[in-house]
C-alpha atoms as a PDB file:
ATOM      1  CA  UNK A   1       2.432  -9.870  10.038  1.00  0.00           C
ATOM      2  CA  UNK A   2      -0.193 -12.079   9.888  1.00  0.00           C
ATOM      3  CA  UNK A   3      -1.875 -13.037   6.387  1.00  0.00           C
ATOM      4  CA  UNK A   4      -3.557 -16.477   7.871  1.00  0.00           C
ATOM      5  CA  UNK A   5      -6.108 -14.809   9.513  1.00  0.00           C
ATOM      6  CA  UNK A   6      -9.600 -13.611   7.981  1.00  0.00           C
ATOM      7  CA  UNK A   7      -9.683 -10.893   5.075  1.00  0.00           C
ATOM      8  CA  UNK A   8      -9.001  -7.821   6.075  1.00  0.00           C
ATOM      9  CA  UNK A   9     -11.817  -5.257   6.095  1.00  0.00           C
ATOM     10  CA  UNK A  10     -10.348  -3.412   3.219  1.00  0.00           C
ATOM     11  CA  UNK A  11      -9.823  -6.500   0.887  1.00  0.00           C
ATOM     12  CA  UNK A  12     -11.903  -5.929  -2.103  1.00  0.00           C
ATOM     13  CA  UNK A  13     -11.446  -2.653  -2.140  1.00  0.00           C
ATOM     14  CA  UNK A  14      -9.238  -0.090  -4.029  1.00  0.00           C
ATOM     15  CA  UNK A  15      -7.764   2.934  -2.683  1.00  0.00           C
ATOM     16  CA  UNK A  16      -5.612   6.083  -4.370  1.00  0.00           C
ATOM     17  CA  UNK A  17      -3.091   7.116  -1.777  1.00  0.00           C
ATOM     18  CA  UNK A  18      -2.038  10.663  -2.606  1.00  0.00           C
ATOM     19  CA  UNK A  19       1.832  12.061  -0.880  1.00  0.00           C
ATOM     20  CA  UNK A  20       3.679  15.264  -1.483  1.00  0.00           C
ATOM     21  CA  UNK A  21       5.236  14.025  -5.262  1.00  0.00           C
ATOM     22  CA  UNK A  22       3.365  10.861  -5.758  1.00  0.00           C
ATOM     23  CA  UNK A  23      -0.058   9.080  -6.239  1.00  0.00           C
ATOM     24  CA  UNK A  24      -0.985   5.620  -6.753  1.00  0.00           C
ATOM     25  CA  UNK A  25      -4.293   3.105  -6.279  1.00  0.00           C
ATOM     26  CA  UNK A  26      -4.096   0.162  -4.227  1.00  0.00           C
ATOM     27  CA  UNK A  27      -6.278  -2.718  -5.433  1.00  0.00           C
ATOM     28  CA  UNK A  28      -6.887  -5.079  -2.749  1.00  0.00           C
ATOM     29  CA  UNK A  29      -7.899  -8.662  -4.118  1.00  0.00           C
ATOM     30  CA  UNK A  30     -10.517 -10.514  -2.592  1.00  0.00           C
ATOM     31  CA  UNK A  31      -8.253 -13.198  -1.647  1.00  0.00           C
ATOM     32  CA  UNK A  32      -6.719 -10.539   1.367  1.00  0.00           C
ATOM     33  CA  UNK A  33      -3.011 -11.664   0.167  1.00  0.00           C
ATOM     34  CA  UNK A  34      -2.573 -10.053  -3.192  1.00  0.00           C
ATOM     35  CA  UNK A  35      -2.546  -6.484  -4.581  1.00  0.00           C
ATOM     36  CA  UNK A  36      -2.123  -4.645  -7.339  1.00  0.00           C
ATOM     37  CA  UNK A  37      -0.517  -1.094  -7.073  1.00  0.00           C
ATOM     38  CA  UNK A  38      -0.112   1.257 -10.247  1.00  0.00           C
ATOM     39  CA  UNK A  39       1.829   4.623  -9.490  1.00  0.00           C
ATOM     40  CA  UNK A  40      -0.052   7.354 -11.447  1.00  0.00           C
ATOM     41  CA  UNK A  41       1.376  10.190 -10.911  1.00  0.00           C
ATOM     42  CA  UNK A  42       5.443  11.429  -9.766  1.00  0.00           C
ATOM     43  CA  UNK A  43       9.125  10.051 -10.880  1.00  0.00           C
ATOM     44  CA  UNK A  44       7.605   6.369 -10.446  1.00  0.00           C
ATOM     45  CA  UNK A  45       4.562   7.049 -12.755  1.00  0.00           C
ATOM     46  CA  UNK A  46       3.716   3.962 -14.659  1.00  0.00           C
ATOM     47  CA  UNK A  47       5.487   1.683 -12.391  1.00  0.00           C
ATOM     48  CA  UNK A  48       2.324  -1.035 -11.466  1.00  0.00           C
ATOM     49  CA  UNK A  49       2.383  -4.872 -10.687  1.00  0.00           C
ATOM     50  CA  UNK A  50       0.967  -7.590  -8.914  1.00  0.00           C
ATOM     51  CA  UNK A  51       2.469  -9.050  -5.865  1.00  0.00           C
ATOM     52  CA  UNK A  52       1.499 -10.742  -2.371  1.00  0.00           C
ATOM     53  CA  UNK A  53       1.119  -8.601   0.508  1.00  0.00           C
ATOM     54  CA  UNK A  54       1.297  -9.120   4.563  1.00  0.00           C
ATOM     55  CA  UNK A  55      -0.816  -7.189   6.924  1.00  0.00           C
ATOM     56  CA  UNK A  56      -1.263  -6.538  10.480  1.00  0.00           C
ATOM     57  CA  UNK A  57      -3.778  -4.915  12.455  1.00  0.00           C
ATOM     58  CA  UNK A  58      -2.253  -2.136  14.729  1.00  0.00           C
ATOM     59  CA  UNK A  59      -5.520  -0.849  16.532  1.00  0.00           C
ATOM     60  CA  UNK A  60      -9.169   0.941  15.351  1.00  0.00           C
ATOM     61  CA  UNK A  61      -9.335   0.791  11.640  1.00  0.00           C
ATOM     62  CA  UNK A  62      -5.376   1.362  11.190  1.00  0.00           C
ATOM     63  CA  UNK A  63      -3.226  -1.273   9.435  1.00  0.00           C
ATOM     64  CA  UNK A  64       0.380  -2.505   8.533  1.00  0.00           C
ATOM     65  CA  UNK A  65       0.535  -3.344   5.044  1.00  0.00           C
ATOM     66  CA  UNK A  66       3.514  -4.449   3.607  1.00  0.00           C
ATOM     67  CA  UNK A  67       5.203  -6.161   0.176  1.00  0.00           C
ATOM     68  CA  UNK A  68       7.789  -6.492  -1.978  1.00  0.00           C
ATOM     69  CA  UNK A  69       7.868  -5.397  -5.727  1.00  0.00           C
ATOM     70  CA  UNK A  70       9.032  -7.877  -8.878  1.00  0.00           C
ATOM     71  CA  UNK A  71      11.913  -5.435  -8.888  1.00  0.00           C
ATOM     72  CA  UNK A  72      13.033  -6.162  -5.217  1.00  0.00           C
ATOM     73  CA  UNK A  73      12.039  -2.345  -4.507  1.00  0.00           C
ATOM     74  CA  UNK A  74      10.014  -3.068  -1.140  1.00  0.00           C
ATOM     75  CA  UNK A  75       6.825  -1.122   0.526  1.00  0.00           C
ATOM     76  CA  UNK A  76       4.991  -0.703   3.844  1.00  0.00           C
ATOM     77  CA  UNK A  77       2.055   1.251   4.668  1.00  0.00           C
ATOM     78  CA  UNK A  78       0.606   2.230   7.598  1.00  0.00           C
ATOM     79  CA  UNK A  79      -2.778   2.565   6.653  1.00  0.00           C
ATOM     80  CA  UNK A  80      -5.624   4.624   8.693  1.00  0.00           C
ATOM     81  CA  UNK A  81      -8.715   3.541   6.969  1.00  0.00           C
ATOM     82  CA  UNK A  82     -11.451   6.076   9.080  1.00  0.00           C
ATOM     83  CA  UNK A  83      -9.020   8.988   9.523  1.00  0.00           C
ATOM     84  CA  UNK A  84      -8.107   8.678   5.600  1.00  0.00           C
ATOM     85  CA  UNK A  85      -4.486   9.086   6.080  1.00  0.00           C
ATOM     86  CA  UNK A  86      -1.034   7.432   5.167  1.00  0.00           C
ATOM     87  CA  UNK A  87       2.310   6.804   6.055  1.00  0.00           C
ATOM     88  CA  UNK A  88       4.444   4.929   3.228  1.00  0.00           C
ATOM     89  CA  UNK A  89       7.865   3.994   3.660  1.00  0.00           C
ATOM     90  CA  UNK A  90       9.633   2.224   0.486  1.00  0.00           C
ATOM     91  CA  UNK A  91      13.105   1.114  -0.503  1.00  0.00           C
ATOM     92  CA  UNK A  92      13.633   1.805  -4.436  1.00  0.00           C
ATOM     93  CA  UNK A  93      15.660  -1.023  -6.236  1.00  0.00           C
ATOM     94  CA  UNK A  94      17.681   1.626  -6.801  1.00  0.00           C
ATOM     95  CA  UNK A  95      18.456   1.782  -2.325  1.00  0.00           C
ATOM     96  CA  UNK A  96      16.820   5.386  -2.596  1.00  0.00           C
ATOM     97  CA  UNK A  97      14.672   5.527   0.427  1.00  0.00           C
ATOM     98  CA  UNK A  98      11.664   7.544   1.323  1.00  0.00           C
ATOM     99  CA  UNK A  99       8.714   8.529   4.078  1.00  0.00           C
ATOM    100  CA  UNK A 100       5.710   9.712   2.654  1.00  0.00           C
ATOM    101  CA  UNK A 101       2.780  10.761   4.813  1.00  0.00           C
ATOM    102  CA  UNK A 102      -0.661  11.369   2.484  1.00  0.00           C
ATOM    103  CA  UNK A 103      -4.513  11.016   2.299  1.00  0.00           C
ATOM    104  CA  UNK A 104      -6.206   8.047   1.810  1.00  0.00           C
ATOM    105  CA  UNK A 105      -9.606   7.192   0.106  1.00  0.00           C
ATOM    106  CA  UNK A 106     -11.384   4.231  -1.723  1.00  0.00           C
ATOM    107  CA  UNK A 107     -12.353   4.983  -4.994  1.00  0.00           C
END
Protein backbone atom coordinates (compact mmCIF):
# COMPACT_ATOMS: atom_id res chain seq x y z
CA UNK A 1 0.00 0.00 0.00
CA UNK A 2 1.26 3.07 -0.89
CA UNK A 3 0.38 6.34 1.24
CA UNK A 4 3.59 8.44 -0.24
CA UNK A 5 2.08 9.08 -3.29
CA UNK A 6 -0.43 12.06 -4.17
CA UNK A 7 -3.97 12.29 -2.36
CA UNK A 8 -6.17 10.05 -3.39
CA UNK A 9 -9.15 11.25 -5.43
CA UNK A 10 -11.51 10.58 -2.63
CA UNK A 11 -9.50 12.45 0.15
CA UNK A 12 -11.65 15.20 1.34
CA UNK A 13 -14.47 13.51 1.00
CA UNK A 14 -16.92 11.53 3.26
CA UNK A 15 -18.75 8.52 2.39
CA UNK A 16 -21.65 6.25 4.34
CA UNK A 17 -20.97 2.67 3.40
CA UNK A 18 -24.19 0.75 3.97
CA UNK A 19 -23.82 -3.68 4.41
CA UNK A 20 -26.45 -6.20 5.30
CA UNK A 21 -26.37 -5.28 9.47
CA UNK A 22 -24.20 -2.27 9.46
CA UNK A 23 -23.64 1.41 8.32
CA UNK A 24 -20.98 3.79 8.89
CA UNK A 25 -19.38 7.25 7.18
CA UNK A 26 -15.93 7.39 6.17
CA UNK A 27 -14.36 10.85 6.52
CA UNK A 28 -11.40 11.12 4.44
CA UNK A 29 -8.97 13.99 5.69
CA UNK A 30 -7.39 16.17 3.37
CA UNK A 31 -4.08 15.04 4.35
CA UNK A 32 -4.94 11.41 2.22
CA UNK A 33 -3.46 9.42 5.43
CA UNK A 34 -6.05 9.89 8.11
CA UNK A 35 -9.75 9.02 8.57
CA UNK A 36 -12.32 9.15 10.71
CA UNK A 37 -14.99 6.29 10.69
CA UNK A 38 -18.18 6.40 13.05
CA UNK A 39 -20.41 3.14 12.85
CA UNK A 40 -24.05 4.39 12.90
CA UNK A 41 -26.03 1.86 12.71
CA UNK A 42 -25.69 -2.40 13.75
CA UNK A 43 -23.96 -4.30 16.93
CA UNK A 44 -20.89 -1.77 16.45
CA UNK A 45 -23.12 1.40 16.55
CA UNK A 46 -21.29 4.18 18.23
CA UNK A 47 -17.96 2.69 17.78
CA UNK A 48 -15.98 5.93 15.81
CA UNK A 49 -12.25 7.10 15.94
CA UNK A 50 -9.51 8.57 14.24
CA UNK A 51 -6.69 6.62 12.85
CA UNK A 52 -4.11 6.55 9.79
CA UNK A 53 -5.03 4.72 6.82
CA UNK A 54 -3.01 3.01 3.71
CA UNK A 55 -4.37 2.87 0.26
CA UNK A 56 -3.73 1.40 -3.01
CA UNK A 57 -5.07 1.88 -6.30
CA UNK A 58 -6.31 -1.47 -7.86
CA UNK A 59 -7.60 -0.17 -11.35
CA UNK A 60 -10.55 2.53 -12.72
CA UNK A 61 -11.85 4.36 -9.75
CA UNK A 62 -11.54 1.16 -7.34
CA UNK A 63 -9.31 1.28 -4.23
CA UNK A 64 -7.65 -0.70 -1.29
CA UNK A 65 -8.17 1.05 1.80
CA UNK A 66 -6.98 -0.25 4.81
CA UNK A 67 -6.32 0.60 8.86
CA UNK A 68 -6.18 -0.39 12.09
CA UNK A 69 -8.55 0.75 14.98
CA UNK A 70 -7.23 2.22 18.66
CA UNK A 71 -8.69 -1.08 19.78
CA UNK A 72 -6.38 -3.29 17.53
CA UNK A 73 -9.77 -4.37 15.68
CA UNK A 74 -8.37 -3.93 11.97
CA UNK A 75 -10.28 -2.91 8.50
CA UNK A 76 -9.87 -3.07 4.71
CA UNK A 77 -12.04 -1.88 2.06
CA UNK A 78 -12.17 -2.41 -1.31
CA UNK A 79 -13.67 0.58 -2.45
CA UNK A 80 -15.45 1.12 -6.05
CA UNK A 81 -15.91 4.79 -6.13
CA UNK A 82 -18.06 5.02 -9.82
CA UNK A 83 -19.89 1.69 -9.42
CA UNK A 84 -20.85 2.81 -5.66
CA UNK A 85 -20.13 -0.47 -4.15
CA UNK A 86 -18.14 -2.15 -1.21
CA UNK A 87 -16.41 -4.96 0.01
CA UNK A 88 -15.26 -4.66 3.84
CA UNK A 89 -13.41 -7.21 5.53
CA UNK A 90 -12.58 -6.50 9.42
CA UNK A 91 -11.09 -8.39 12.33
CA UNK A 92 -13.05 -7.37 15.70
CA UNK A 93 -10.70 -7.05 18.81
CA UNK A 94 -12.77 -9.50 19.87
CA UNK A 95 -11.04 -12.15 16.61
CA UNK A 96 -14.77 -12.19 15.26
CA UNK A 97 -14.29 -11.86 11.59
CA UNK A 98 -16.51 -10.67 8.83
CA UNK A 99 -17.09 -9.92 4.79
CA UNK A 100 -19.43 -7.37 4.09
CA UNK A 101 -20.29 -6.41 0.53
CA UNK A 102 -22.57 -2.88 0.44
CA UNK A 103 -23.28 0.43 -1.45
CA UNK A 104 -21.24 3.21 -1.41
CA UNK A 105 -21.96 7.03 -1.71
CA UNK A 106 -20.45 10.46 -0.62
CA UNK A 107 -22.59 12.37 1.38
Amino acid sequence: MNASTPRPPFARKTFEVRYDGLTALNAYDDDGVHLRDTITAGPYAGASGEVGYTWQHVGGETYAIAWQEADRATVAHIDDFATGTSRAFFAAASLDFHRLAGSLREI
